[in-house]
Structures are given as structure tokens and as C-alpha cells.
Protein backbone atom coordinates (compact mmCIF):
# COMPACT_ATOMS: atom_id res chain seq x y z
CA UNK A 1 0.00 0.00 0.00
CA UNK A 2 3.09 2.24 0.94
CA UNK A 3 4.52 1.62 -2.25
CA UNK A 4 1.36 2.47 -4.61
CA UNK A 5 1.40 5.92 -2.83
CA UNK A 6 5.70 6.58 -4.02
CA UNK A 7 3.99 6.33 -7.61
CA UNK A 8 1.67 8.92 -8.48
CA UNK A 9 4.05 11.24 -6.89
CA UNK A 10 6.83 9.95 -8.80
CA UNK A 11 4.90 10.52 -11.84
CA UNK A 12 3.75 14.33 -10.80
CA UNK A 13 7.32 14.95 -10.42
CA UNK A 14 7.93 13.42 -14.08
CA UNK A 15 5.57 15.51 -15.31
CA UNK A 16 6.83 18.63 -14.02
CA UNK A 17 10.07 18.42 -14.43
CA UNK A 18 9.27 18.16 -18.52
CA UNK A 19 7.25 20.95 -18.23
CA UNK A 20 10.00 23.05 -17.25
CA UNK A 21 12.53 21.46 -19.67
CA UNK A 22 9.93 22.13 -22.61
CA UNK A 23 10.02 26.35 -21.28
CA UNK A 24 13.59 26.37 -21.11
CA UNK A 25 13.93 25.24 -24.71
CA UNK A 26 11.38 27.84 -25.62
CA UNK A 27 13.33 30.68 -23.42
CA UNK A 28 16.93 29.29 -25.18
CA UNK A 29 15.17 29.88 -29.11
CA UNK A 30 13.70 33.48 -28.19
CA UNK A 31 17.27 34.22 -26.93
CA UNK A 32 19.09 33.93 -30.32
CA UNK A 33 18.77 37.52 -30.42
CA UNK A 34 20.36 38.33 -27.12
CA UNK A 35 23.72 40.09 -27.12
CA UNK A 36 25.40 42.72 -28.55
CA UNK A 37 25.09 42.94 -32.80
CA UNK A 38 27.48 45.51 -34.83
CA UNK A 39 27.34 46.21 -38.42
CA UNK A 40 29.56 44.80 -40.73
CA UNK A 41 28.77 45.10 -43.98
CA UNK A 42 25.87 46.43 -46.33
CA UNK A 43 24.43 44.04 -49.14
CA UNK A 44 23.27 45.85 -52.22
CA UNK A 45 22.90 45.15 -55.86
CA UNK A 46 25.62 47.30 -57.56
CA UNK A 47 23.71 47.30 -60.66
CA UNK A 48 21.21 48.68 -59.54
CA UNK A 49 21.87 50.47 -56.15
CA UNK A 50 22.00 54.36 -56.33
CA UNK A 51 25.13 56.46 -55.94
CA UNK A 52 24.31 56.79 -52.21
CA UNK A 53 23.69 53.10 -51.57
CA UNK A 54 27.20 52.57 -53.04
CA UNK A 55 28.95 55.13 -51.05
CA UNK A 56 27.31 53.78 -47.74
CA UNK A 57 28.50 50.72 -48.77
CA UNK A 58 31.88 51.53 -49.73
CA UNK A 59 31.77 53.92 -46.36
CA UNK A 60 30.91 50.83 -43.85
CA UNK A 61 33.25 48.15 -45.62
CA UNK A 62 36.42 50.98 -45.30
CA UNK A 63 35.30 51.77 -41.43
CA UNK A 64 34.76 48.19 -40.69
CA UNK A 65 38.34 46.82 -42.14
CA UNK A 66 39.42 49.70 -40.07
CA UNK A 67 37.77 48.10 -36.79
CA UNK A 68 35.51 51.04 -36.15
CA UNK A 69 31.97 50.09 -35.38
CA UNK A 70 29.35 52.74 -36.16
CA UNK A 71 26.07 51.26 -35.43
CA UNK A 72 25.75 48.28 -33.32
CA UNK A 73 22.89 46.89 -31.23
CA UNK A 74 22.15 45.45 -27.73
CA UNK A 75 19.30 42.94 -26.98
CA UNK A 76 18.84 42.64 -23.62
CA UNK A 77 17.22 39.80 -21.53
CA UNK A 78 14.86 42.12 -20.04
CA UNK A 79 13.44 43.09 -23.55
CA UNK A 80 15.07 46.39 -23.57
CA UNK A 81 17.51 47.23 -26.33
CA UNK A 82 20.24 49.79 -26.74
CA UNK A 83 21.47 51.35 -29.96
CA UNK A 84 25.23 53.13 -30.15
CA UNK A 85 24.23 55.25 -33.65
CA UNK A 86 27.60 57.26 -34.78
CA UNK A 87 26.59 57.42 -38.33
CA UNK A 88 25.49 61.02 -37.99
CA UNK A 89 28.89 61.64 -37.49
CA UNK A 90 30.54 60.24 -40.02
CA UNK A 91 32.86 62.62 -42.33
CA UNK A 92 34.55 61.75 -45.50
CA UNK A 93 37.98 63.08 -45.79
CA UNK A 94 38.68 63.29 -49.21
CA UNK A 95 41.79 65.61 -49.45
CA UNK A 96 44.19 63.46 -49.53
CA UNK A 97 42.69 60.26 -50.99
CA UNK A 98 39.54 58.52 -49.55
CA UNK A 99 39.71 58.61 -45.85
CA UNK A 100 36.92 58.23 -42.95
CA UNK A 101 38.05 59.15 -39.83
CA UNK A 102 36.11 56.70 -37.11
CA UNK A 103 33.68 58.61 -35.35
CA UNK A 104 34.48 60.52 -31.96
CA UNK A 105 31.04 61.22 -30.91
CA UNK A 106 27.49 58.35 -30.78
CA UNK A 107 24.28 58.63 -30.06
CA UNK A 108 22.90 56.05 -27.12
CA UNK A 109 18.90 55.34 -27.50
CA UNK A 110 17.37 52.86 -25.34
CA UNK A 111 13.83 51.24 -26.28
CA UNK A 112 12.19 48.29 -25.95
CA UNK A 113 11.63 45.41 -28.08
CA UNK A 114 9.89 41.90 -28.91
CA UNK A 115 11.23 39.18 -31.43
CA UNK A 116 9.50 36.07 -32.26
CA UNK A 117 10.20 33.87 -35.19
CA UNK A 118 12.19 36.23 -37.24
CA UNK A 119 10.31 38.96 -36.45
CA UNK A 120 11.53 42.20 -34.17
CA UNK A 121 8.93 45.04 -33.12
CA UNK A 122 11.13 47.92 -31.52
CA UNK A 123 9.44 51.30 -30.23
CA UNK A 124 10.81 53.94 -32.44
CA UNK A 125 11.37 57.36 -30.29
CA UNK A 126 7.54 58.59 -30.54
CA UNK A 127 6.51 54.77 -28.81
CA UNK A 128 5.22 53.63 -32.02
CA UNK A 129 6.27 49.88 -33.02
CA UNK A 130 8.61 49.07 -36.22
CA UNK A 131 8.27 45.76 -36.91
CA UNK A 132 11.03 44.12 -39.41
CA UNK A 133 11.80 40.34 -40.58
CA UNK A 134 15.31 39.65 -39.22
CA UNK A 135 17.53 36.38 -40.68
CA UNK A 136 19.52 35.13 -37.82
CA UNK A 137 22.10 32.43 -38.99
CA UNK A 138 24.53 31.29 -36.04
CA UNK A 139 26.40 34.98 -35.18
CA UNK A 140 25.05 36.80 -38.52
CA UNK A 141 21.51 38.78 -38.57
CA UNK A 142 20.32 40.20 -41.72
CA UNK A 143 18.18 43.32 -41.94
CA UNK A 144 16.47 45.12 -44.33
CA UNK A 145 18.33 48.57 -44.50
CA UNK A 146 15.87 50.88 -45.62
CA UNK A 147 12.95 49.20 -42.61
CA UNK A 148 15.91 49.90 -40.00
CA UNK A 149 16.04 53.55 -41.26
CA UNK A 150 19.71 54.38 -39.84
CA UNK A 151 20.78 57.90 -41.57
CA UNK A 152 23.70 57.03 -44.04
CA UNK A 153 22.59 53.71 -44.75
CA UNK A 154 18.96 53.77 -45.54
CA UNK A 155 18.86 54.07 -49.04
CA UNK A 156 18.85 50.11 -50.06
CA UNK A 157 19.84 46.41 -49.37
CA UNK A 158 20.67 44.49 -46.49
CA UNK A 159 22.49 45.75 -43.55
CA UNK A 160 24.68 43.00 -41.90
CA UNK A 161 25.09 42.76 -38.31
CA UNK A 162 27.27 40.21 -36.87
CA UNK A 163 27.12 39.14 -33.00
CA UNK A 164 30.11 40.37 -30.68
């Protein structure tokens, strides 16, 4: 009689403790975003891409190889996410070749966002949401350039962000 009592327990305790595997799986796949993104590169069709979409291009590839991050990301656990923006202060030294000094000065903005299955819904500054279809692959996320709507590199393609 003792023993028949051991067993529905031991199966409540079954049964819970795959319930909480099952939500920590869930938790790990929301969490691909987590972490701190920077831009690395802009995708754009050369054909077809418009003299500014090839200079941003041509602006982020020479800052990048040079180690200077412009624009870069934060996801946070606590759904809040932090954007370091320095392309408003990007200057193109052209005196003496093509130059592009990396950027003293950034801009911080804090908001708060939601992603689920490739999709991320950040609250621009006015508290209105901008939702945009993100490709995550391992440490590289894809975004649509002109959705993001970063000054310099709005104009066309994909804007490539890849995780610190």
C-alpha cells in the first residue's frame, strides 16, 4: 500500500520536471537575439543600387576593415535594447585620398523590443512599433536597410550585423 502511494508522486514529479525542460527550450530559441550585434557590412545590388547606396556601402566596408563600429545593437534579456548610432557623425575626408576618420562622438537610444520567429517590433522614439523580418544564422543577422532607417545607410539592401 506504501509503495502504490511513491507512484503517483513519482509521476507528478515526471511531469513537471518536462514541463519546465519544454520552457527552457522555448526561453533558449527566443534568446538567439540576445547580445550585442554591430554592423559589418551592407548588401546591395551594384547594378542597380544608387550612388548613395554605393557610397554607404563603400563607407561601412572601409570603417569596418578599419575596426571602427558605427552602429551596433544590444538585446537585452529584459526586452530592452540599446542602440550606439555614430553614423550622424561620419565625415569623408577626401583631401588626400579617400579617408573616414572613425567617429568621436554616438548617439545612445534605449527602447524596448519583442522578437518572435524572425520577427523584431522595436518602439521607435515617438513609442510607435517598427516591426522588421530579421535572418539570424549562427552569429550573422540580416536586416532590411531601408525598414531599419539608420541615416547614411537607408537608401537600399541588407544591412549585416554580426554578433560580438
Amino acid at each position: 500500500m506504501k509503495q502504490l502511494i511513491w507512484i503517483p508522486l513519482l509521476l507528478v514529479g515526471l511531469l513537471l520536471s518536462c514541463s519546465t525542460d519544454d520552457k527552457n527550450n522555448e526561453n533558449e530559441v527566443e534568446s538567439e537575439i540576445e547580445g550585442s550585434w554591430d554592423a559589418t557590412a551592407l548588401k546591395i545590388d551594384s547594378g542597380t543600387a544608387s550612388a548613395d547606396a554605393l557610397l554607404a556601402k563603400q563607407m561601412l566596408d572601409f570603417l569596418t576593415e578599419n575596426g571602427c563600429v558605427v552602429l551596433s545593437l544590444t538585446f537585452n534579456r529584459d526586452l530592452t535594447v540599446v542602440a550606439d548610432n555614430a553614423t550622424a557623425y561620419i565625415e569623408v575626408d577626401t583631401s588626400s585620398g579617400f579617408d573616414i576618420p572613425c567617429p568621436d562622438q554616438k548617439d545612445a537610444e534605449t527602447s524596448t523590443y519583442t522578437y518572435e520567429a524572425g520577427v523584431l517590433t522595436i518602439a521607435d522614439l515617438n513609442g510607435e512599433p517598427l516591426t522588421l523580418e530579421v535572418a539570424i544564422q549562427d552569429n550573422v543577422m540580416e536586416v532590411d536597410a531601408q525598414a531599419l532607417n539608420i541615416p547614411n545607410f537607408d537608401e537600399s539592401g541588407t544591412l549585416v550585423f554580426t554578433k560580438r
